[in-house]
Protein backbone atom coordinates (compact mmCIF):
# COMPACT_ATOMS: atom_id res chain seq x y z
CA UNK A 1 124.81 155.14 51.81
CA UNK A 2 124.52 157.70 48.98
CA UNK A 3 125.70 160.29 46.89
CA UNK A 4 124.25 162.72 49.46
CA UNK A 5 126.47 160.73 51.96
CA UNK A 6 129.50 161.03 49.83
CA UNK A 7 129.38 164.79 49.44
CA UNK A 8 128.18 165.57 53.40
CA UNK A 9 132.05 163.72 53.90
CA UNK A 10 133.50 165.57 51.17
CA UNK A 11 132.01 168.55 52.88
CA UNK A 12 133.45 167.89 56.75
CA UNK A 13 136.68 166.77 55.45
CA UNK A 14 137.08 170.30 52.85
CA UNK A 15 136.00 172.29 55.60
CA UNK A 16 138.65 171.47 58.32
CA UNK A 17 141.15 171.96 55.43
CA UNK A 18 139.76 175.25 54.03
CA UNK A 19 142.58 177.95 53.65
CA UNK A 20 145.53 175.25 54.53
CA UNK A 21 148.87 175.33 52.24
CA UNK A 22 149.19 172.27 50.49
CA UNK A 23 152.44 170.97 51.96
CA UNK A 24 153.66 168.48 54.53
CA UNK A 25 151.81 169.60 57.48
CA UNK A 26 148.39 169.62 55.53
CA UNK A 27 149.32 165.55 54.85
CA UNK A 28 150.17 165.09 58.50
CA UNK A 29 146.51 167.26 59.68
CA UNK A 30 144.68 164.69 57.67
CA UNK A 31 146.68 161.90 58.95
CA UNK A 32 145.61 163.01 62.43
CA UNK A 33 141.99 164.86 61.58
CA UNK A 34 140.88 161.95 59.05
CA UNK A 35 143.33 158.60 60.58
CA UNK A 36 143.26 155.56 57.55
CA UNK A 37 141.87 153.63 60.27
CA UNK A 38 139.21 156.12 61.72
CA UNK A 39 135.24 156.69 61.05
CA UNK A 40 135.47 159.37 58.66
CA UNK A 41 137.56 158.12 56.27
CA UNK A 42 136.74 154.57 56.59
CA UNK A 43 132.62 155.63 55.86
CA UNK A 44 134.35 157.95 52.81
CA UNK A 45 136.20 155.05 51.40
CA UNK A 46 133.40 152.78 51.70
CA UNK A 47 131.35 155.37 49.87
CA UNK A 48 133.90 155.63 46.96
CA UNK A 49 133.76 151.76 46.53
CA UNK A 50 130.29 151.57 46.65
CA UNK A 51 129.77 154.57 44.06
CA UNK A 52 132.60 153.22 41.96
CA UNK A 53 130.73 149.78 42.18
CA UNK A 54 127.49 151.26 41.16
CA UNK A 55 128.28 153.64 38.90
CA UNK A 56 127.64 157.09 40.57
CA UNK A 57 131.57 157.13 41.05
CA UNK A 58 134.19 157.36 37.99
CA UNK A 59 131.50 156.88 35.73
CA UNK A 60 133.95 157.49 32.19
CA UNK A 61 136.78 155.76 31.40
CA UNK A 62 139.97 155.98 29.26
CA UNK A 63 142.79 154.30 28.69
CA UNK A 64 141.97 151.72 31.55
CA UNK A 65 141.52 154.54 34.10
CA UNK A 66 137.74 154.84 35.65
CA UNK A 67 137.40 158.71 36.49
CA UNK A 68 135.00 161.27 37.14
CA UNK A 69 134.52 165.32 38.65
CA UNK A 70 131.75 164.13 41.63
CA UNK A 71 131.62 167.93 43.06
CA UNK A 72 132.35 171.33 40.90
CA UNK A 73 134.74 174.18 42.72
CA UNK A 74 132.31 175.76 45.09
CA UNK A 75 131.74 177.28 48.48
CA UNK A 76 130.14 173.75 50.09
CA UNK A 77 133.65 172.22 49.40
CA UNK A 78 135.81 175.23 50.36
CA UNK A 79 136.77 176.05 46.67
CA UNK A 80 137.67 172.17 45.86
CA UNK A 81 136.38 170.25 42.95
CA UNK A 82 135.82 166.18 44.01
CA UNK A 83 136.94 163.72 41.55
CA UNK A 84 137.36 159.69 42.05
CA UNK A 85 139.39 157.36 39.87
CA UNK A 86 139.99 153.59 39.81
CA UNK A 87 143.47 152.37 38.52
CA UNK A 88 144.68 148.92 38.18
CA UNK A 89 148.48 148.63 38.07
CA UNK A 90 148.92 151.75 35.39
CA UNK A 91 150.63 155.32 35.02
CA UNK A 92 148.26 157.57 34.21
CA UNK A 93 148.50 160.75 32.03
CA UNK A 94 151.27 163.14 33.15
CA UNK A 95 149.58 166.60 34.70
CA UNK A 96 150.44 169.67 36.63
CA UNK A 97 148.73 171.03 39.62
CA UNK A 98 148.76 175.11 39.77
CA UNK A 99 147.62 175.10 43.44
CA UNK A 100 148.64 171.23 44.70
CA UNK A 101 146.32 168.52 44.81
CA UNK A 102 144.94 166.49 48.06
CA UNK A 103 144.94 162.47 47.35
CA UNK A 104 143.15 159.87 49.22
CA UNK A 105 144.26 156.63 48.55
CA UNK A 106 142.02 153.46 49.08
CA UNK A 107 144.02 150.47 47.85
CA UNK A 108 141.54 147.87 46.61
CA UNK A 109 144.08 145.49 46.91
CA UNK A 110 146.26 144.75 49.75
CA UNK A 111 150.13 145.32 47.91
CA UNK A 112 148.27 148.61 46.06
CA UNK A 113 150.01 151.69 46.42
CA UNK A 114 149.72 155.60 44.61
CA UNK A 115 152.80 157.44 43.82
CA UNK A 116 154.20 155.04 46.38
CA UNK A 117 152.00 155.44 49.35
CA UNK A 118 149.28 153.50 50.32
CA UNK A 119 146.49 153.82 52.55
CA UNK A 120 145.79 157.11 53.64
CA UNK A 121 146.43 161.10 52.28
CA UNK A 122 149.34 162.62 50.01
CA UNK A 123 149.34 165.70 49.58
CA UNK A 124 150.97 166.99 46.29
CA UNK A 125 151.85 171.37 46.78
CA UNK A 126 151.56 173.71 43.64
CA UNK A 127 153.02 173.47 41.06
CA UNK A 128 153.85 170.25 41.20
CA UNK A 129 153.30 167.54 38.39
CA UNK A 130 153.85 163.90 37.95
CA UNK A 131 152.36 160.42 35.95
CA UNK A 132 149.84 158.97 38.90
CA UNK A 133 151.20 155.62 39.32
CA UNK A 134 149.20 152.83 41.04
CA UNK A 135 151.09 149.48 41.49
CA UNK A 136 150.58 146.55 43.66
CA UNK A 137 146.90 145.89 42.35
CA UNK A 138 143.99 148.04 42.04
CA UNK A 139 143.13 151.54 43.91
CA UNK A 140 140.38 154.26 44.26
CA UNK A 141 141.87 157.60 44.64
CA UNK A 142 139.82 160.25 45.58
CA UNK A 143 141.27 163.74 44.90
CA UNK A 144 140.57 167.62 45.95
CA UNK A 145 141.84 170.45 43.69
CA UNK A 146 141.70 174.28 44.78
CA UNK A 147 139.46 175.50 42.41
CA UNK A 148 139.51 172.77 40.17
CA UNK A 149 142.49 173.58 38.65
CA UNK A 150 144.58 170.90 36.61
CA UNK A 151 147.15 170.52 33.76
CA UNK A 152 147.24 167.83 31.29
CA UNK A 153 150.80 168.05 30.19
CA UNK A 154 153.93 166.16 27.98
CA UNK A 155 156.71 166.13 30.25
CA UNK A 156 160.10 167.83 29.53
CA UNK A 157 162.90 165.56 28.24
């Protein structure tokens, strides 16, 4: 298992997505397409916790948060930049996505959830924003952007 693996995954799973709206149904094709408990993502969450592991995965850190961009907006990835983060029981920095965001969550610890959810996709639309929250333990999230975009924000109030 390699890098190489890791992005020929990244590949399959942004090209059966490639021109989807980021809403509900996209969460429940990946559900179906990509199953917690199938081959693909199973191999692709193996992959993040052996790249996390070893380094080639969320290779910076801040603030307690292990992150990293894996794969650049191009047209192998269907316009989506890759990145991976490890968080342990921690809200993260509050951010906007302009054109959604694709999560997929790979609790490290049985009770660990993101924003909620545990094992499996979430699937955030644009222009939506919130603090990613991981409770329960510790959790690799590995997330797709449309063309890389993201917002670091301060929230309103």
């Amino acid at each position: 298992m390699s890098l190489e693996s890791f992005e020929r995954l990244v590949t399959t799973v942004a090209g059966h997505i490639a021109g989807s709206a980021l809403d509900d149904g996209l969460q429940k094709e990946l559900a179906t397409a990509f199953p917690p408990d199938g081959e693909t993502f199973g191999s692709l969450a193996a992959l993040c916790e052996q790249g996390v592991r070893e380094g080639w995965l969320a290779d910076r850190e801040h603030g307690g948060i292990k992150f990293g961009r894996v794969i650049r907006p191009g047209p192998e990835t269907a316009g989506f930049s890759v990145d991976v983060v490890e968080m342990d029981d921690i809200v993260g920095p509050h951010h906007r996505h302009p054109n959604g965001e694709i999560d997929m969550i790979i609790p490290q610890d049985p009770e660990a959830q993101f924003d909620g959810h545990g094992r499996g996709w979430l699937v955030y639309g644009p222009g939506s924003a919130h603090f990613p929250t991981v409770t329960g333990g510790r959790a690799i999230v590995l997330y797709l952007l449309p063309e890389g975009a993201i917002e670091f924000t301060r929230p309103a109030g």
